[in-house]
N, C-alpha and C. Protein backbone atom coordinates (compact mmCIF):
# COMPACT_ATOMS: atom_id res chain seq x y z
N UNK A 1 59.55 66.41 90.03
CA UNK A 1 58.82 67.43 90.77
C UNK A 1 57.66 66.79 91.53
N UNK A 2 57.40 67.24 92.73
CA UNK A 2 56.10 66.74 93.42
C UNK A 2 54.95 67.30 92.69
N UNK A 3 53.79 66.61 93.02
CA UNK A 3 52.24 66.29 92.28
C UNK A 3 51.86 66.98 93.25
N UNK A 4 50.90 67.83 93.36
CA UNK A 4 50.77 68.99 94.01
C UNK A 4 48.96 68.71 93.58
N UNK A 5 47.86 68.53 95.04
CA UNK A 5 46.85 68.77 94.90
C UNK A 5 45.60 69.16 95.84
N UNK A 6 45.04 69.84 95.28
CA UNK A 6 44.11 71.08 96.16
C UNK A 6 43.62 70.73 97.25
N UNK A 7 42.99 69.45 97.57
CA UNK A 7 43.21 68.85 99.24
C UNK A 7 43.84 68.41 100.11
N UNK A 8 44.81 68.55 99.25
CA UNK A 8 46.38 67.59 99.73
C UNK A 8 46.56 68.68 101.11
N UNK A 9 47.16 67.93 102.12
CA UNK A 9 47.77 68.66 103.20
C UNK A 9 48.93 69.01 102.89
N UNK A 10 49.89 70.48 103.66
CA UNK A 10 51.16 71.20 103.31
C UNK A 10 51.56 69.95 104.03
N UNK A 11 53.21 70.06 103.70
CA UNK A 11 53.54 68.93 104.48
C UNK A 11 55.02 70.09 104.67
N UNK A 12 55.06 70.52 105.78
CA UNK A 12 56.52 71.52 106.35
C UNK A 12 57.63 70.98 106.86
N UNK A 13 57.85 70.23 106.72
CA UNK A 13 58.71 69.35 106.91
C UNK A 13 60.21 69.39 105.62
N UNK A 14 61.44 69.14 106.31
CA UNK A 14 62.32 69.96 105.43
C UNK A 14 62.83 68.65 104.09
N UNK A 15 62.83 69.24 103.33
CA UNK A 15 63.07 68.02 102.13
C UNK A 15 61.54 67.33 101.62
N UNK A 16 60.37 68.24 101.71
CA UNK A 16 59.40 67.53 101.37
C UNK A 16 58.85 67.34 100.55
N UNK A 17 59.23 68.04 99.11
CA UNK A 17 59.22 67.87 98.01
C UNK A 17 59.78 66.40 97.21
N UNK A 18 61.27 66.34 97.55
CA UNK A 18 61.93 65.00 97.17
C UNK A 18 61.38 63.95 97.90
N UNK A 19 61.37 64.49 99.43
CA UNK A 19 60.55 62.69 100.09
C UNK A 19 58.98 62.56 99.43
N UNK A 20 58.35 63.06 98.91
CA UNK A 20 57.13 63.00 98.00
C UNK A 20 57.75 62.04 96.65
N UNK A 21 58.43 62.95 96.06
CA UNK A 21 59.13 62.26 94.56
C UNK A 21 59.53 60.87 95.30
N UNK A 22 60.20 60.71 96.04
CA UNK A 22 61.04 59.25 96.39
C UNK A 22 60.03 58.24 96.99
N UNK A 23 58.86 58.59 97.75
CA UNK A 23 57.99 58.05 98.13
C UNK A 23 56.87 57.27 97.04
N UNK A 24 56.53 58.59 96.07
CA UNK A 24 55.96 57.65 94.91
C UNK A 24 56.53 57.03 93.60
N UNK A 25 58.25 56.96 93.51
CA UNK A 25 58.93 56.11 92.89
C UNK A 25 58.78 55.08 93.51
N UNK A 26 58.56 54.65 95.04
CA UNK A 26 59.03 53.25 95.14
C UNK A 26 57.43 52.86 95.10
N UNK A 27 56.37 53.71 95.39
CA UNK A 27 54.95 53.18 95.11
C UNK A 27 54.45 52.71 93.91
N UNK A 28 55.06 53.35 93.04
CA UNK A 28 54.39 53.14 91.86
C UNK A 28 55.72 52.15 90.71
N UNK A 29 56.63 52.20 91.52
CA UNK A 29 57.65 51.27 90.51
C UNK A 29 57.00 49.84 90.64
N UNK A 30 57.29 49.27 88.94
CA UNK A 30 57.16 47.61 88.98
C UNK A 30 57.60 46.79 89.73
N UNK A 31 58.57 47.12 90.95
CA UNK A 31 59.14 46.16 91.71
C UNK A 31 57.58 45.88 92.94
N UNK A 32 57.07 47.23 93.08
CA UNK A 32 56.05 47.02 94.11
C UNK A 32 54.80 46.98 93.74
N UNK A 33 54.38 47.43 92.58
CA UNK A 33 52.91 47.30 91.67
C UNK A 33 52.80 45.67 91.03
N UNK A 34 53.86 45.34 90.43
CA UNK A 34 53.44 44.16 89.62
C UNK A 34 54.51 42.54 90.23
N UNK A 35 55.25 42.42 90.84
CA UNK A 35 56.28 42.19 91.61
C UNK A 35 55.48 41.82 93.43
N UNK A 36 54.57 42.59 93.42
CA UNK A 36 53.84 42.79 95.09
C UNK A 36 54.88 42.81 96.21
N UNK A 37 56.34 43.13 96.28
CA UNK A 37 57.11 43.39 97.19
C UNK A 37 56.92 44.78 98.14
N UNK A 38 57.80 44.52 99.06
CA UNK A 38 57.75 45.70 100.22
C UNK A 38 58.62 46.75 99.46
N UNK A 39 57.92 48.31 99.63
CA UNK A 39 59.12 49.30 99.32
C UNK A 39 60.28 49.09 99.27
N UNK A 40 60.37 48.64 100.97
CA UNK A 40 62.01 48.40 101.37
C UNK A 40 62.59 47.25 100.97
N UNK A 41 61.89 46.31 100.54
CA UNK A 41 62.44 44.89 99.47
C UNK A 41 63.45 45.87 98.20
N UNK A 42 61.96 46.49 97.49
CA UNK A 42 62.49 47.12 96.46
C UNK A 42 64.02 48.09 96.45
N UNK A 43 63.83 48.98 97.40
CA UNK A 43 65.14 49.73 97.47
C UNK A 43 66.46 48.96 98.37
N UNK A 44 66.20 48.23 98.86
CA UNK A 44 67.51 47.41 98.71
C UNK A 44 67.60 46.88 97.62
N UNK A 45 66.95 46.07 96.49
CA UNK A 45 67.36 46.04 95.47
C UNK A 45 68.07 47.03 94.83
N UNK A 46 67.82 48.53 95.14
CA UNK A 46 68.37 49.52 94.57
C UNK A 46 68.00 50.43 93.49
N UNK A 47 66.22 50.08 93.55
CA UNK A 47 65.27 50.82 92.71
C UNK A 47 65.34 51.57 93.26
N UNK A 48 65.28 53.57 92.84
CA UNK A 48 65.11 54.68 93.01
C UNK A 48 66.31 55.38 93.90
N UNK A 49 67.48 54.77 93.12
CA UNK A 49 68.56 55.34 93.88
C UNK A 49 68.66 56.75 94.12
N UNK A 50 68.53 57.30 92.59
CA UNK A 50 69.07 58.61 92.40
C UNK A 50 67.88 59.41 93.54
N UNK A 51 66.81 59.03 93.54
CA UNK A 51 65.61 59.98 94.72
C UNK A 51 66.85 59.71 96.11
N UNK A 52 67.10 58.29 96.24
CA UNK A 52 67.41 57.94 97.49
C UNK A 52 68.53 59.15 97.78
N UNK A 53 69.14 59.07 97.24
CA UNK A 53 70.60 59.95 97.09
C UNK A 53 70.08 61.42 97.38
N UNK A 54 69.15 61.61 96.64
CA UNK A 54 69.07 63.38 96.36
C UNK A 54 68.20 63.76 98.12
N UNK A 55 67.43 62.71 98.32
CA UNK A 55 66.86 62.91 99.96
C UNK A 55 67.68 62.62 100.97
N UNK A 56 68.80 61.79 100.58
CA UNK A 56 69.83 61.51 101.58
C UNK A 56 70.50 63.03 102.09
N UNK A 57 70.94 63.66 101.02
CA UNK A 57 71.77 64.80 101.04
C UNK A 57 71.00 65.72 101.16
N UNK A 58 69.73 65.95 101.00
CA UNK A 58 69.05 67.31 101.62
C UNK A 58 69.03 67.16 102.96
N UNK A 59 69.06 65.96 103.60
CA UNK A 59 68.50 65.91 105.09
C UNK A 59 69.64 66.18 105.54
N UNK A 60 71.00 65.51 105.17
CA UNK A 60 72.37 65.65 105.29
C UNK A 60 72.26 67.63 105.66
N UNK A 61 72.22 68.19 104.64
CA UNK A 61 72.27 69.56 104.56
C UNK A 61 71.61 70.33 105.67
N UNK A 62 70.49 69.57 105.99
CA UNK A 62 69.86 70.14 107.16
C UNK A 62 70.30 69.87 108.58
N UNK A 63 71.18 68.91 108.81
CA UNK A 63 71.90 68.89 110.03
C UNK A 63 73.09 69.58 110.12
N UNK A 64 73.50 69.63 108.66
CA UNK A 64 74.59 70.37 108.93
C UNK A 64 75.01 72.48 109.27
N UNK A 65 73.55 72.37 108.81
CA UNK A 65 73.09 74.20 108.05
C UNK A 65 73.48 74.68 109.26
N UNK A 66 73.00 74.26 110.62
CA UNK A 66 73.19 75.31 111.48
C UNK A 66 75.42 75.29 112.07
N UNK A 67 75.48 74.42 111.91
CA UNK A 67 77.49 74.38 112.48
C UNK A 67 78.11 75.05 111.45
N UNK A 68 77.88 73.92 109.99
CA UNK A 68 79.02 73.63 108.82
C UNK A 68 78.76 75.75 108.43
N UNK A 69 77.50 76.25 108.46
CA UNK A 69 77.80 77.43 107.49
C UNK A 69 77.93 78.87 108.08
N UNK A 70 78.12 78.56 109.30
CA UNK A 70 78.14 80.08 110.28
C UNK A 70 79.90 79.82 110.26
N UNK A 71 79.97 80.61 109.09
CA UNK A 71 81.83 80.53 109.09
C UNK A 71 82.14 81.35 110.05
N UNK A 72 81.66 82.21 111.16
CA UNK A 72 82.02 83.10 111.99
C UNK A 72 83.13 82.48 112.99
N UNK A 73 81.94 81.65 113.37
CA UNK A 73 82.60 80.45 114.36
C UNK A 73 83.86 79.84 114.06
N UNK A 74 84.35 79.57 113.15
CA UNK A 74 84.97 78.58 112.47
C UNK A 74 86.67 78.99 112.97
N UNK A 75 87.33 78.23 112.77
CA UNK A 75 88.74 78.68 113.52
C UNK A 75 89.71 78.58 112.63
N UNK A 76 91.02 79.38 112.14
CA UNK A 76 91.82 79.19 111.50
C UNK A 76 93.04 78.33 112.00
N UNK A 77 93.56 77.72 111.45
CA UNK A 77 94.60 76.78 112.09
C UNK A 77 95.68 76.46 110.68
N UNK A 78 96.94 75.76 111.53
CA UNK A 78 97.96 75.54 110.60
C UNK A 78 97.89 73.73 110.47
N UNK A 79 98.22 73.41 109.09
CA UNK A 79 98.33 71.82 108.76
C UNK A 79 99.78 71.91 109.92
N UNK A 80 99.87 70.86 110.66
CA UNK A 80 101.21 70.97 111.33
C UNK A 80 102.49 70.44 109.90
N UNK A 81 102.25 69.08 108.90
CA UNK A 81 102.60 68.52 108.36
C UNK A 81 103.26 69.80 106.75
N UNK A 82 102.21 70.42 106.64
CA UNK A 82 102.72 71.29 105.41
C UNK A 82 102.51 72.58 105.41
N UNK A 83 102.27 73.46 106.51
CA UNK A 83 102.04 74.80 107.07
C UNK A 83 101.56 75.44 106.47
N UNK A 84 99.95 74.95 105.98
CA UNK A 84 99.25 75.33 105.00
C UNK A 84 97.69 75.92 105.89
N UNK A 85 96.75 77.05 105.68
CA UNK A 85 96.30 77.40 106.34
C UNK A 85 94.99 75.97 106.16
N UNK A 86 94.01 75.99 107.23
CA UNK A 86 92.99 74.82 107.06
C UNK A 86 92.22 75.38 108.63
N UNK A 87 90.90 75.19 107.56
CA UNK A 87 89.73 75.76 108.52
C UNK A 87 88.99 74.67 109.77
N UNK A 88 89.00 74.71 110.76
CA UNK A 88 88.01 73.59 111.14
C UNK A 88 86.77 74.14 112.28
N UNK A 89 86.01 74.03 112.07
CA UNK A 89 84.62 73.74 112.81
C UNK A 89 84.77 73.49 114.23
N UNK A 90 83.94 74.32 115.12
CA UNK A 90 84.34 74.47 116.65
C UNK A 90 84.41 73.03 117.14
N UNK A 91 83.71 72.23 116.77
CA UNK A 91 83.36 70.83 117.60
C UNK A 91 84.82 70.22 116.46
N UNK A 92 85.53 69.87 115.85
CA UNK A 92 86.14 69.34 115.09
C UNK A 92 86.38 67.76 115.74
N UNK A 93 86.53 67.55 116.97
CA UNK A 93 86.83 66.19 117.62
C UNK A 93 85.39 65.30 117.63
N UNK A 94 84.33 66.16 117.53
CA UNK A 94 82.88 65.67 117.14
C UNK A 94 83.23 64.84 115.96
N UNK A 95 83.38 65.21 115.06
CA UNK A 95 83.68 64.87 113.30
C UNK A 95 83.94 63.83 113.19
C-alpha cells in the first residue's frame, strides 16, 4: 500500500498508488541503499519484480480501457478454420 502523508502532493496520475509502492521498493532495497547502485542497475537485476509487473499491467489496462471494453463496438465474426463464433475489436489489423 502507498505511505500516504499530510504534505505530500495528490499525485492524479493513473496507477499512482503502485508507481509509489514500486518507486520506494527500488529506493529503499539493499541493492540501492547498501550496494550504492542505480535503480535501474537494480531492476535489471530483477529486484522488485512483482511491483514491476503489477505497474506494468495497470498502465497496460489504461491503454486498453477505452477500445478493449466498449463491447458495443466490437464485431462478431466466424473462425473461417472451425466455424466457431470469435469476437474482434474494430482496429483488429492494429493488434
Amino acid at each position: 500500500m502507498p505511505k500516504y502523508y499530510e504534505d505530500k502532493e495528490e499525485d492524479t496520475r493513473a496507477c499512482s498508488g503502485i508507481r509509489e509502492d514500486f518507486k520506494a521498493c527500488l529506493l529503499q532495497h539493499d541493492c540501492v541503499v547498501k550496494a550504492g547502485k542505480l535503480p535501474s542497475e537494480c531492476l535489471k537485476e530483477g529486484h522488485c519484480k512483482a511491483l514491476q509487473t503489477s505497474f506494468f499491467e495497470c498502465k497496460r489496462s489504461m491503454l486498453c480501457a477505452d477500445q478493449c471494453l466498449s463491447s458495443d463496438s466490437w464485431t462478431i465474426g466466424r473462425d473461417s478454420e472451425e466455424g466457431k463464433a470469435i469476437e474482434e475489436p474494430p482496429d483488429a489489423a492494429v493488434w
